[in-house]
C-alpha atoms as a PDB file:
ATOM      1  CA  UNK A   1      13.096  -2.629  -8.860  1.00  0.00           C
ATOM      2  CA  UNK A   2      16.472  -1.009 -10.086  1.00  0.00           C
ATOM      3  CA  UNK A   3      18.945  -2.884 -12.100  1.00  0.00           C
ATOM      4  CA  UNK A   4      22.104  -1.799 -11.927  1.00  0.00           C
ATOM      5  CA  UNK A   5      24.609  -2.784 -14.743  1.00  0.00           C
ATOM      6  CA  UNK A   6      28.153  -3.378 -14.203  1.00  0.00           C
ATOM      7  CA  UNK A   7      30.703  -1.021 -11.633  1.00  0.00           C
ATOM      8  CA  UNK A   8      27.151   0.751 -10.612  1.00  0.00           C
ATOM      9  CA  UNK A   9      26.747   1.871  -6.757  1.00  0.00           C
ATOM     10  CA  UNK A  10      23.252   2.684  -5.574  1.00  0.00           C
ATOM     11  CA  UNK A  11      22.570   3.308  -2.166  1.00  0.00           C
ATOM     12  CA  UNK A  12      18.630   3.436  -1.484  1.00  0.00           C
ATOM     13  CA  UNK A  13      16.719   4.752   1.321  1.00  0.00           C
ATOM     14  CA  UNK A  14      13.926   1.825   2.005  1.00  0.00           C
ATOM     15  CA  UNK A  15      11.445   3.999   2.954  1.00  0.00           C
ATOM     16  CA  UNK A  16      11.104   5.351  -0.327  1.00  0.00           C
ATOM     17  CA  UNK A  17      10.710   1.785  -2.136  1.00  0.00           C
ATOM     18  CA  UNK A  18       6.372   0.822  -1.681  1.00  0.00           C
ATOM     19  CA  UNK A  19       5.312  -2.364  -0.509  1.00  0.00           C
ATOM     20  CA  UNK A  20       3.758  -4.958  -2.824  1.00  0.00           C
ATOM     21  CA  UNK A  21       1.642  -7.845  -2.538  1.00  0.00           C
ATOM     22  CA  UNK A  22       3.848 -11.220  -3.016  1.00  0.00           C
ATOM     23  CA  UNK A  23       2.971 -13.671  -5.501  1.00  0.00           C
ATOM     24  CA  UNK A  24       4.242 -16.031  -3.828  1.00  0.00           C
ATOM     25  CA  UNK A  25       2.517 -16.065  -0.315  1.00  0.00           C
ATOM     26  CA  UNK A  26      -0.884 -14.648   1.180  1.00  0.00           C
ATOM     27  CA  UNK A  27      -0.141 -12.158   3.498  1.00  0.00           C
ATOM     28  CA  UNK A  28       3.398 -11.211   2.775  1.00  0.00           C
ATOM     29  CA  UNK A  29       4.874  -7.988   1.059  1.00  0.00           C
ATOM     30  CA  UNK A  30       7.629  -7.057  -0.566  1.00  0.00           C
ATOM     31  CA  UNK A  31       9.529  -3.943  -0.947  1.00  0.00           C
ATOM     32  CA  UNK A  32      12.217  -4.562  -4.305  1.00  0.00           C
ATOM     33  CA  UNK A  33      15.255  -3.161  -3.783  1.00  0.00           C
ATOM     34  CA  UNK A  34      17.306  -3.786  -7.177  1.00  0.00           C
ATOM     35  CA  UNK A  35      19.270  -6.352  -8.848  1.00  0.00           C
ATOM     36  CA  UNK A  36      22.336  -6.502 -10.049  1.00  0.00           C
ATOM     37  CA  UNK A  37      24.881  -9.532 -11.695  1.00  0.00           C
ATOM     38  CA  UNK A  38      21.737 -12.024 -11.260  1.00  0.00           C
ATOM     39  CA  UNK A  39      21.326 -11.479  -7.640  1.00  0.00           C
ATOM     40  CA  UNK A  40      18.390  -9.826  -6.292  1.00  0.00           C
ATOM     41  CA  UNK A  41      17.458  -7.854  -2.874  1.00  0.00           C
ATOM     42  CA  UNK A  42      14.499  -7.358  -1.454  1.00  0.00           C
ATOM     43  CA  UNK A  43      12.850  -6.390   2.128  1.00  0.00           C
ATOM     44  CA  UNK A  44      10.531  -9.061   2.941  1.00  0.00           C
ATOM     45  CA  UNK A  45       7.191  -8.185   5.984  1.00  0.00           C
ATOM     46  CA  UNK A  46       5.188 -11.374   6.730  1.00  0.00           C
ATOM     47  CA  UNK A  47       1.524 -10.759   8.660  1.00  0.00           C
ATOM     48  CA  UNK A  48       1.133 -12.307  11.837  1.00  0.00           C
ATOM     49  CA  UNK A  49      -0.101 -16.546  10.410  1.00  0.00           C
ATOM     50  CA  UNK A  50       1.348 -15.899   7.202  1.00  0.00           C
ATOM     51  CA  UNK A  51       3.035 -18.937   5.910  1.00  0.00           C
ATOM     52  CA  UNK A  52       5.069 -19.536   2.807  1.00  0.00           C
ATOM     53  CA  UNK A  53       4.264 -22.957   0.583  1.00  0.00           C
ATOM     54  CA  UNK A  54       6.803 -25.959   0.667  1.00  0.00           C
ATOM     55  CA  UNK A  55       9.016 -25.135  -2.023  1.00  0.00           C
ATOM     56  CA  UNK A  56      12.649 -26.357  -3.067  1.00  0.00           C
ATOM     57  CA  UNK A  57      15.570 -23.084  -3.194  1.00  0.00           C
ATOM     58  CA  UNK A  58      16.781 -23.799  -7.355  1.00  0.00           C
ATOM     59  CA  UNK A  59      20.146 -21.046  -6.191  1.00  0.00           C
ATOM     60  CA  UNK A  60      21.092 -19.984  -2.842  1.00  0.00           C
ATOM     61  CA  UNK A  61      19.085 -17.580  -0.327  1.00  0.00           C
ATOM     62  CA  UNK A  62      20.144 -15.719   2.011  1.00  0.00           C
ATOM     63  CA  UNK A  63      18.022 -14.175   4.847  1.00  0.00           C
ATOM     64  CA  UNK A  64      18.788 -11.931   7.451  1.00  0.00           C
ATOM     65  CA  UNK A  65      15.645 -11.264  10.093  1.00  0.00           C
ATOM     66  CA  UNK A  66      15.145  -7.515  11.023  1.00  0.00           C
ATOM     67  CA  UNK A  67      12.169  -7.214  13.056  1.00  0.00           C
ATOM     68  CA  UNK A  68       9.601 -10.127  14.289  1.00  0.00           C
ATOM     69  CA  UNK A  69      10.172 -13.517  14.714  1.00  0.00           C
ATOM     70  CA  UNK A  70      10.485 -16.088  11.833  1.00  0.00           C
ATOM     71  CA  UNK A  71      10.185 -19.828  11.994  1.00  0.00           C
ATOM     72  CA  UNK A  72      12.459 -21.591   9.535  1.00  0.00           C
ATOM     73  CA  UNK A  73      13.030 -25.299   9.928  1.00  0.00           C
ATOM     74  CA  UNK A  74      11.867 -25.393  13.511  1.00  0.00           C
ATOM     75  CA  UNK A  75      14.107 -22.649  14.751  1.00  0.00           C
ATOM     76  CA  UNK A  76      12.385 -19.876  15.518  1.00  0.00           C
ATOM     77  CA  UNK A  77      14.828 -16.823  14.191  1.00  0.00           C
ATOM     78  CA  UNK A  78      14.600 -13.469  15.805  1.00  0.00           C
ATOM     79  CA  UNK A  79      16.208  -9.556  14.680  1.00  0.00           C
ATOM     80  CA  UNK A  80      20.054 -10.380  14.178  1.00  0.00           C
ATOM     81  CA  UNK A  81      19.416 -13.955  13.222  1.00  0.00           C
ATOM     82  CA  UNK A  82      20.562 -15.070   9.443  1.00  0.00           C
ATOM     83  CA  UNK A  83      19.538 -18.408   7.894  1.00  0.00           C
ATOM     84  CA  UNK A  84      21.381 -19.437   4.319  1.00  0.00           C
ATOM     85  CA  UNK A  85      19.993 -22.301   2.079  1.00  0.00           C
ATOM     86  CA  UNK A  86      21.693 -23.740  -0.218  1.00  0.00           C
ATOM     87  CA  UNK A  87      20.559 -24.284  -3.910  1.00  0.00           C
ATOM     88  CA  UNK A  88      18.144 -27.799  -3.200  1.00  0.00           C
ATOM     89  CA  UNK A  89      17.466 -27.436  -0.035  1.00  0.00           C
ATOM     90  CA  UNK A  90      13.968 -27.606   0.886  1.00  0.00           C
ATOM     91  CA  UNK A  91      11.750 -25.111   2.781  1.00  0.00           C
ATOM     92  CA  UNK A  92       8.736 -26.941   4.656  1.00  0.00           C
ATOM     93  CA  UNK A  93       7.726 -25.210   6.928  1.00  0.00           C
ATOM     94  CA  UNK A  94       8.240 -21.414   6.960  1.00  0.00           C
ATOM     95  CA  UNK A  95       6.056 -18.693   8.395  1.00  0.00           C
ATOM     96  CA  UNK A  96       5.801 -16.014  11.213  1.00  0.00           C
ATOM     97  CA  UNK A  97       2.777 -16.929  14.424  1.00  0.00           C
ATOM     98  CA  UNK A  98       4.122 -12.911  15.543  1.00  0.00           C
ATOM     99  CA  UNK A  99       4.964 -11.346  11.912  1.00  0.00           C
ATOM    100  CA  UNK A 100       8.372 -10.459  11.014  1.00  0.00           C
ATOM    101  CA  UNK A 101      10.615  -8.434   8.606  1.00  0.00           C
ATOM    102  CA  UNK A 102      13.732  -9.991   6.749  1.00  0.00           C
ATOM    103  CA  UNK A 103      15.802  -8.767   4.028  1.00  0.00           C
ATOM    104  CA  UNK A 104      16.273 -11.916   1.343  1.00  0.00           C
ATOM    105  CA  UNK A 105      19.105 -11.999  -1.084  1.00  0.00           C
ATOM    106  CA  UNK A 106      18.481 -14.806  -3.616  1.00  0.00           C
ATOM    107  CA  UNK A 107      19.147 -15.264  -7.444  1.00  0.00           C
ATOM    108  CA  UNK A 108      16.662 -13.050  -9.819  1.00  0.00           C
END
């Protein structure tokens, strides 16, 4: 992942940036796309069943669905759907029955 440092611009063609296997999920990869001010982007595929664990958001996300469906607090989210958390809210139940991808903004 890039970092940029203050009054950097980086544009980046995602197709260059390789998938890698999430540490937080089974089933879910990652492509990094940089950081920058504490913030952090990334490109986000889940498998088809893939499910994240419960876990409480300690800073905002921010997720914007691309491709797939996602399931997020019992709405199912498809492409052009956004979903933002705020910092302690609480993800229970989050995964992807078809598989999706999402880009996720959220604090590095």
């Amino acid at each position: 992942m890039s970092i940029l440092e203050r009054g950097d611009l980086k544009c980046v063609n995602t197709d260059n940036v390789p998938w890698r296997p999430s540490t937080f999920a089974a089933g879910v990869v990652v492509k990094d796309i940089a950081t920058t001010d504490g913030w952090e982007m990334q490109v986000v595929r889940l498998e088809p069943g893939a499910r994240f664990p419960v876990h409480t958001h300690e800073r905002p996300e921010f997720v914007f669905v691309l491709e797939g469906e996602l399931v997020q607090a019992g709405r199912r989210m498809g492409p052009g759907w956004a979903s933002i958390a705020s910092a302690g809210s609480v993800d229970e139940d989050v995964h992807s029955e078809t598989g999706c991808v999402f880009v996720l903004v959220d604090r590095a």
